[in-house]
Protein backbone atom coordinates (compact mmCIF):
# COMPACT_ATOMS: atom_id res chain seq x y z
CA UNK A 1 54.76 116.95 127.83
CA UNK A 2 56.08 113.47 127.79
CA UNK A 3 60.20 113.03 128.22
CA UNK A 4 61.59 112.40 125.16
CA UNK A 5 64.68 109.89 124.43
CA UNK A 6 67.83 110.61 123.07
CA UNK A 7 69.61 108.07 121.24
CA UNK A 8 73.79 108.04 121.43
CA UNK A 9 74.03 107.29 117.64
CA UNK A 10 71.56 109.96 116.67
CA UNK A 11 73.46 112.38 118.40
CA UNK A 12 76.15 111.59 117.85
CA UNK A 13 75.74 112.26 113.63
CA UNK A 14 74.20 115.37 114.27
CA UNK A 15 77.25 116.31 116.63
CA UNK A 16 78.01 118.00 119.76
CA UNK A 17 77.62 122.09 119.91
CA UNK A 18 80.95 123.41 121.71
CA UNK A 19 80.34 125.44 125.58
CA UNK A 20 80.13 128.95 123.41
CA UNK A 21 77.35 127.44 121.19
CA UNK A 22 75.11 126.28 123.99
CA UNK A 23 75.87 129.70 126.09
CA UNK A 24 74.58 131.42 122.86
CA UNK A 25 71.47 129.06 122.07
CA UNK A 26 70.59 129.18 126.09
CA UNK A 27 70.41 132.98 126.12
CA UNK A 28 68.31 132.58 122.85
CA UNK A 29 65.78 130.58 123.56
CA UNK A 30 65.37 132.41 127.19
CA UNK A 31 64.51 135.56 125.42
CA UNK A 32 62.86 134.07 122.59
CA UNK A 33 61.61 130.98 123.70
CA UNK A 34 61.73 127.56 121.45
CA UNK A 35 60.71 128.37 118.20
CA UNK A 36 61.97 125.74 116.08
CA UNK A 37 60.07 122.25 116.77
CA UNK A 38 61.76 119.24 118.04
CA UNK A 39 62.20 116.99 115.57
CA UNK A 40 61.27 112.98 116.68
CA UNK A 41 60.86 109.56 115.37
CA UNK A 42 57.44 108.58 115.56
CA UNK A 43 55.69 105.45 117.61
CA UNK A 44 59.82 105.11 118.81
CA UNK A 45 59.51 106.51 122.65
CA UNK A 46 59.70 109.97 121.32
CA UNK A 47 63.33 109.47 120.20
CA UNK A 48 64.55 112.77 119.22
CA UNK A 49 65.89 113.19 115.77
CA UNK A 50 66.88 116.84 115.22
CA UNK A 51 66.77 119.51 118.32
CA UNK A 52 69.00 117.71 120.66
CA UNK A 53 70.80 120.82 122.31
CA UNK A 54 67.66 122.87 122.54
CA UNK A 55 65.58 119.94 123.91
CA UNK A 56 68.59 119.63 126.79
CA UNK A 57 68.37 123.58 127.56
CA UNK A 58 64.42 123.78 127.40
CA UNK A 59 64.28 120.55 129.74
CA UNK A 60 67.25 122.62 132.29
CA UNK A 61 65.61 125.76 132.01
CA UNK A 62 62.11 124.74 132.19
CA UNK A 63 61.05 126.33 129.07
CA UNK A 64 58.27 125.02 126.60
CA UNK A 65 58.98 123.40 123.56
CA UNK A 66 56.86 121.64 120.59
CA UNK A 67 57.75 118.67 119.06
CA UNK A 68 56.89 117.25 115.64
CA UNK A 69 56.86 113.56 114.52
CA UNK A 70 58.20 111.83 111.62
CA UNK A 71 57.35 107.56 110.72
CA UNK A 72 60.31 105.90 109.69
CA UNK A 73 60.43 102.19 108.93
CA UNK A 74 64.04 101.65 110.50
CA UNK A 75 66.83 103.44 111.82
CA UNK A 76 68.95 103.44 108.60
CA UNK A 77 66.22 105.59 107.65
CA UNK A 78 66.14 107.82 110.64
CA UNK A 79 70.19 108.03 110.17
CA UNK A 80 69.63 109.01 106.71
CA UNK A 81 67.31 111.74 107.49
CA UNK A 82 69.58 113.18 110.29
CA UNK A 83 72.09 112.95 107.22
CA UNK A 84 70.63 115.17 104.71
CA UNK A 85 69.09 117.25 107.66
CA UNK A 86 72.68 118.03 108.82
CA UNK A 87 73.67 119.00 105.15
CA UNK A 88 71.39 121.24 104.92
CA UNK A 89 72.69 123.17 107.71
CA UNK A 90 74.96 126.75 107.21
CA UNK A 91 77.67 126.18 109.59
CA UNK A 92 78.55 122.90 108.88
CA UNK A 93 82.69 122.97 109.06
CA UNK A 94 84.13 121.30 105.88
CA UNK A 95 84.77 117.97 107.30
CA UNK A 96 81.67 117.57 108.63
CA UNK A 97 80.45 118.05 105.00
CA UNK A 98 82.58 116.06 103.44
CA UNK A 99 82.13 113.22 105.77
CA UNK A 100 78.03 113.65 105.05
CA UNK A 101 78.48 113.45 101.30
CA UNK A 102 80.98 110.87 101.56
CA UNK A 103 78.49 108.94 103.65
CA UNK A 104 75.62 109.35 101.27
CA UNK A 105 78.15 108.42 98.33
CA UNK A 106 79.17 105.17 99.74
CA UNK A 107 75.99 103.91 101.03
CA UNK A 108 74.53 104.35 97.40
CA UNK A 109 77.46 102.66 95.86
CA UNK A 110 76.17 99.39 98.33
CA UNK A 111 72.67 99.94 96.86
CA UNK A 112 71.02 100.27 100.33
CA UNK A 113 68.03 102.07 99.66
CA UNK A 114 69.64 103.51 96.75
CA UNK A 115 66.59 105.42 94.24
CA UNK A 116 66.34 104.64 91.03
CA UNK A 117 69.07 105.05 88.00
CA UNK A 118 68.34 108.47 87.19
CA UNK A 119 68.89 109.78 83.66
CA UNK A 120 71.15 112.55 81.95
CA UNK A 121 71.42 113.96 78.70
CA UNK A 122 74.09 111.25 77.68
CA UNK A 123 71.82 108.18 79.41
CA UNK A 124 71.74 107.02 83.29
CA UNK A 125 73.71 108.72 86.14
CA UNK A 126 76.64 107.56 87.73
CA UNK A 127 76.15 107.41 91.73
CA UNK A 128 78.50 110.18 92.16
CA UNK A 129 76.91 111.89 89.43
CA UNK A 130 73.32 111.65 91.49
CA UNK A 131 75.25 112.67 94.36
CA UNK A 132 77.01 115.43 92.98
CA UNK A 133 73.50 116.85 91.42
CA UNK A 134 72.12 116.57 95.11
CA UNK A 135 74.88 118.47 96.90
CA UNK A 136 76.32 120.94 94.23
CA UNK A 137 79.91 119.37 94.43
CA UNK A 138 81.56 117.81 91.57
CA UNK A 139 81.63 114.01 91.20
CA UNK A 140 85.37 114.06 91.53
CA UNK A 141 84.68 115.92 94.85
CA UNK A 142 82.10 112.95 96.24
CA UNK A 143 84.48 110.64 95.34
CA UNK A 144 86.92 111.63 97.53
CA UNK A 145 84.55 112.48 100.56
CA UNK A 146 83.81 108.48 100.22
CA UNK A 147 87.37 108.07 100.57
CA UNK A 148 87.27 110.75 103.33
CA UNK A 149 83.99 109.19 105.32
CA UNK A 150 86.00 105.59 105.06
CA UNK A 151 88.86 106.76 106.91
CA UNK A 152 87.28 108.85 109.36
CA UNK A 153 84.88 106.17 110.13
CA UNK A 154 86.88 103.72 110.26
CA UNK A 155 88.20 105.71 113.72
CA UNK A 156 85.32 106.31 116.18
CA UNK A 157 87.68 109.01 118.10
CA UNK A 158 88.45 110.84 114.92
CA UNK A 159 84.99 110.56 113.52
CA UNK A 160 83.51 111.76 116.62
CA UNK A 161 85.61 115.35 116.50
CA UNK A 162 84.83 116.02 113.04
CA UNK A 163 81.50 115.55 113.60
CA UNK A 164 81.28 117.48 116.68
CA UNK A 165 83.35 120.29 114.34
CA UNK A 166 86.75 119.81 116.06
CA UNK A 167 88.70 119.20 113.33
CA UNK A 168 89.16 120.66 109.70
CA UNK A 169 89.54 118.32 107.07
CA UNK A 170 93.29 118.46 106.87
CA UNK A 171 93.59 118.27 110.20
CA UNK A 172 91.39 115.06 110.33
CA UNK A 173 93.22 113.51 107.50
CA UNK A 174 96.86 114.35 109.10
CA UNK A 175 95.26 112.36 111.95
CA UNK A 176 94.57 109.25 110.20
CA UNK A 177 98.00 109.41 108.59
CA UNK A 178 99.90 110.08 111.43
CA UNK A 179 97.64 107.04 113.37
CA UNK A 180 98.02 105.03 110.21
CA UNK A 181 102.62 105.53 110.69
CA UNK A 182 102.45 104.00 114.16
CA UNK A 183 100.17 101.02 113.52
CA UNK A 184 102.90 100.28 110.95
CA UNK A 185 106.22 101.11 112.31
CA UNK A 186 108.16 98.00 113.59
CA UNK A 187 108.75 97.60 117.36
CA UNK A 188 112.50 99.63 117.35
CA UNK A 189 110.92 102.42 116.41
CA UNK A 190 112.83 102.94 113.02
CA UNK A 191 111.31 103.09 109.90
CA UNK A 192 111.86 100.74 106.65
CA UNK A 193 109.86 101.42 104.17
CA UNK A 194 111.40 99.81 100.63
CA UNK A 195 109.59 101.40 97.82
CA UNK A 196 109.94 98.08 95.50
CA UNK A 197 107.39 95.84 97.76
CA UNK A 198 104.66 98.53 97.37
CA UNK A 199 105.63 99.06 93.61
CA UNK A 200 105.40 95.13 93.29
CA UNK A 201 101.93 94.65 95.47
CA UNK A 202 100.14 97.70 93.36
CA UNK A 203 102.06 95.82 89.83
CA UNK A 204 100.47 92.63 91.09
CA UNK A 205 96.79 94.32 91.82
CA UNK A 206 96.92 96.13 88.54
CA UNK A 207 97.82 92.85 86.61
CA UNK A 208 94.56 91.29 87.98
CA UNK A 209 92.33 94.32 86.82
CA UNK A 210 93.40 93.60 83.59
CA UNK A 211 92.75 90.06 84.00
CA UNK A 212 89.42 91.01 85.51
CA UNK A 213 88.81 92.61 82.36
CA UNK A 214 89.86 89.49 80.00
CA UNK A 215 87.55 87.81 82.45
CA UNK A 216 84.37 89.82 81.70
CA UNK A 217 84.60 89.72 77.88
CA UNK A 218 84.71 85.79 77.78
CA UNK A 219 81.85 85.41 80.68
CA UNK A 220 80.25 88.79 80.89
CA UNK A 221 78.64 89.55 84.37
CA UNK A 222 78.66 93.74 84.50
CA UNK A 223 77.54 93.55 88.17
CA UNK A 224 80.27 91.29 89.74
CA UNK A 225 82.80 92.79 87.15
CA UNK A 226 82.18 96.22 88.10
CA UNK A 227 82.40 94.99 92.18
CA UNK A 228 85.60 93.30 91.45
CA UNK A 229 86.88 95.89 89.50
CA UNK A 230 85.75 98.56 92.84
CA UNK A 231 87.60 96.08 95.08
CA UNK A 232 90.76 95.44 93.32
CA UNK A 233 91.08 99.81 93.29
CA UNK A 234 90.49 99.88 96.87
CA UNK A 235 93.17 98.00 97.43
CA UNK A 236 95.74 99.72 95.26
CA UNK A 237 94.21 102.97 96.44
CA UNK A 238 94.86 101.68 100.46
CA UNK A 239 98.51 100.69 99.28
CA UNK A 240 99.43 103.82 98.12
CA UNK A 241 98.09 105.55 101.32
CA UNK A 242 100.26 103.04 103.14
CA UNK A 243 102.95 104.26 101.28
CA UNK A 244 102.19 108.09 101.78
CA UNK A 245 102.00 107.61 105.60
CA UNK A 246 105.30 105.91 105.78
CA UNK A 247 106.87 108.68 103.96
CA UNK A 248 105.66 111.53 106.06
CA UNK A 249 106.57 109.77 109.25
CA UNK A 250 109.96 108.91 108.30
């Protein structure tokens, strides 16, 4: 059988199995051999999508393996795939699922390859409605895995050890706070945090939501209203975990 490929970013989303894992799946698939296919991207040098792990221990041990082929169009596609294939899985740590969801949840909110509007008893679905109906976790839960996959993603070393199931979720998100306090405390070392310039910046933001509003009732536009609207929250939302950090470093 032809070599396959394995692609960094592909395995990196499905994540790394820790020493005790491998020692476990190795003894496995000695006795039992490889019973679950390897999972590859079609017509793309046998890149593997799914099976990394086992491919590495049947290629060590000289063991036999089958591989199965799926055509994507591009690797957004492929990533999605790995995605929802990771979801799917039993052990997935809590992070590692909210970091999934949150990933599915923002990439539909940009509209990349985003299904149709589907429809509820009250009318269309709300993308973390659609989201929520896919995974079986409230809206209000997607939500804030989007807000959970943004931070985490936003730090490769962070994202990498909650995908690879090294860190819990509060663990991951006392990370990004505690990463977040240095970036911002001045050179001495001393924190100064006065609560007014926040208070005045999120006072400011707010003000132009409303404005934004005003705006859309004399030239209606619901698509760059609702974008503005997303933008101006993110903001206030990024102040006031500003703020939080400060707080618990101080």
């Amino acid at each position: 059988m032809n070599k396959l490929r394995i692609d960094p970013e592909f395995h990196a989303l499905c994540g790394e199995q820790t020493a005790d894992e491998k020692n476990r799946l190795r003894e496995l698939l000695k006795k039992d051999g490889c019973r679950d296919a390897i999972v590859t991207w079609a017509n793309h040098d046998d890149t593997i999508m799914d099976g990394h792990t086992r491919y590495e221990i049947c290629e060590e041990e000289g063991l036999p393996y089958k591989a199965v082929a799926l055509a994507f169009e591009t690797r957004s596609e492929v990533l999605d795939w790995i995605a929802d294939n990771q979801l799917g899985r039993r052990n997935l740590t809590a992070a590692k699922r909210a970091y999934l969801i949150g990933r599915k949840y923002n990439k539909a909110k940009k509209g990349k390859g985003k299904p149709p509007k589907k429809m509820g008893q009250n009318g269309p679905l709300s993308t973390a409605d659609e989201i929520s109906k896919e995974t079986g976790v409230s809206s209000r839960a997607v939500k804030r895995a989007g807000e959970f996959h943004k931070a985490v993603a936003a730090d490769p070393e962070i994202e990498k050890a909650v995908l690879d199931g090294k860190l819990t979720k509060k663990q991951a998100e006392s990370e990004i706070a505690a990463k977040l306090a240095r970036h911002t405390a001045p050179a001495n070392g001393k924190q100064k945090s006065d609560p007014r310039a926040f208070a005045s910046l999120k006072d400011y933001f707010g003000a132009g939501l409303r404005k934004l509003d005003a705006l859309h009732k004399l030239v209606p536009a619901d698509e760059f209203h609702q974008k503005a609207i997303e933008a101006g929250k993110q903001v206030i939302a990024a102040l006031e975990d500003w703020q939080k950090a400060i707080r618990k470093a101080a």
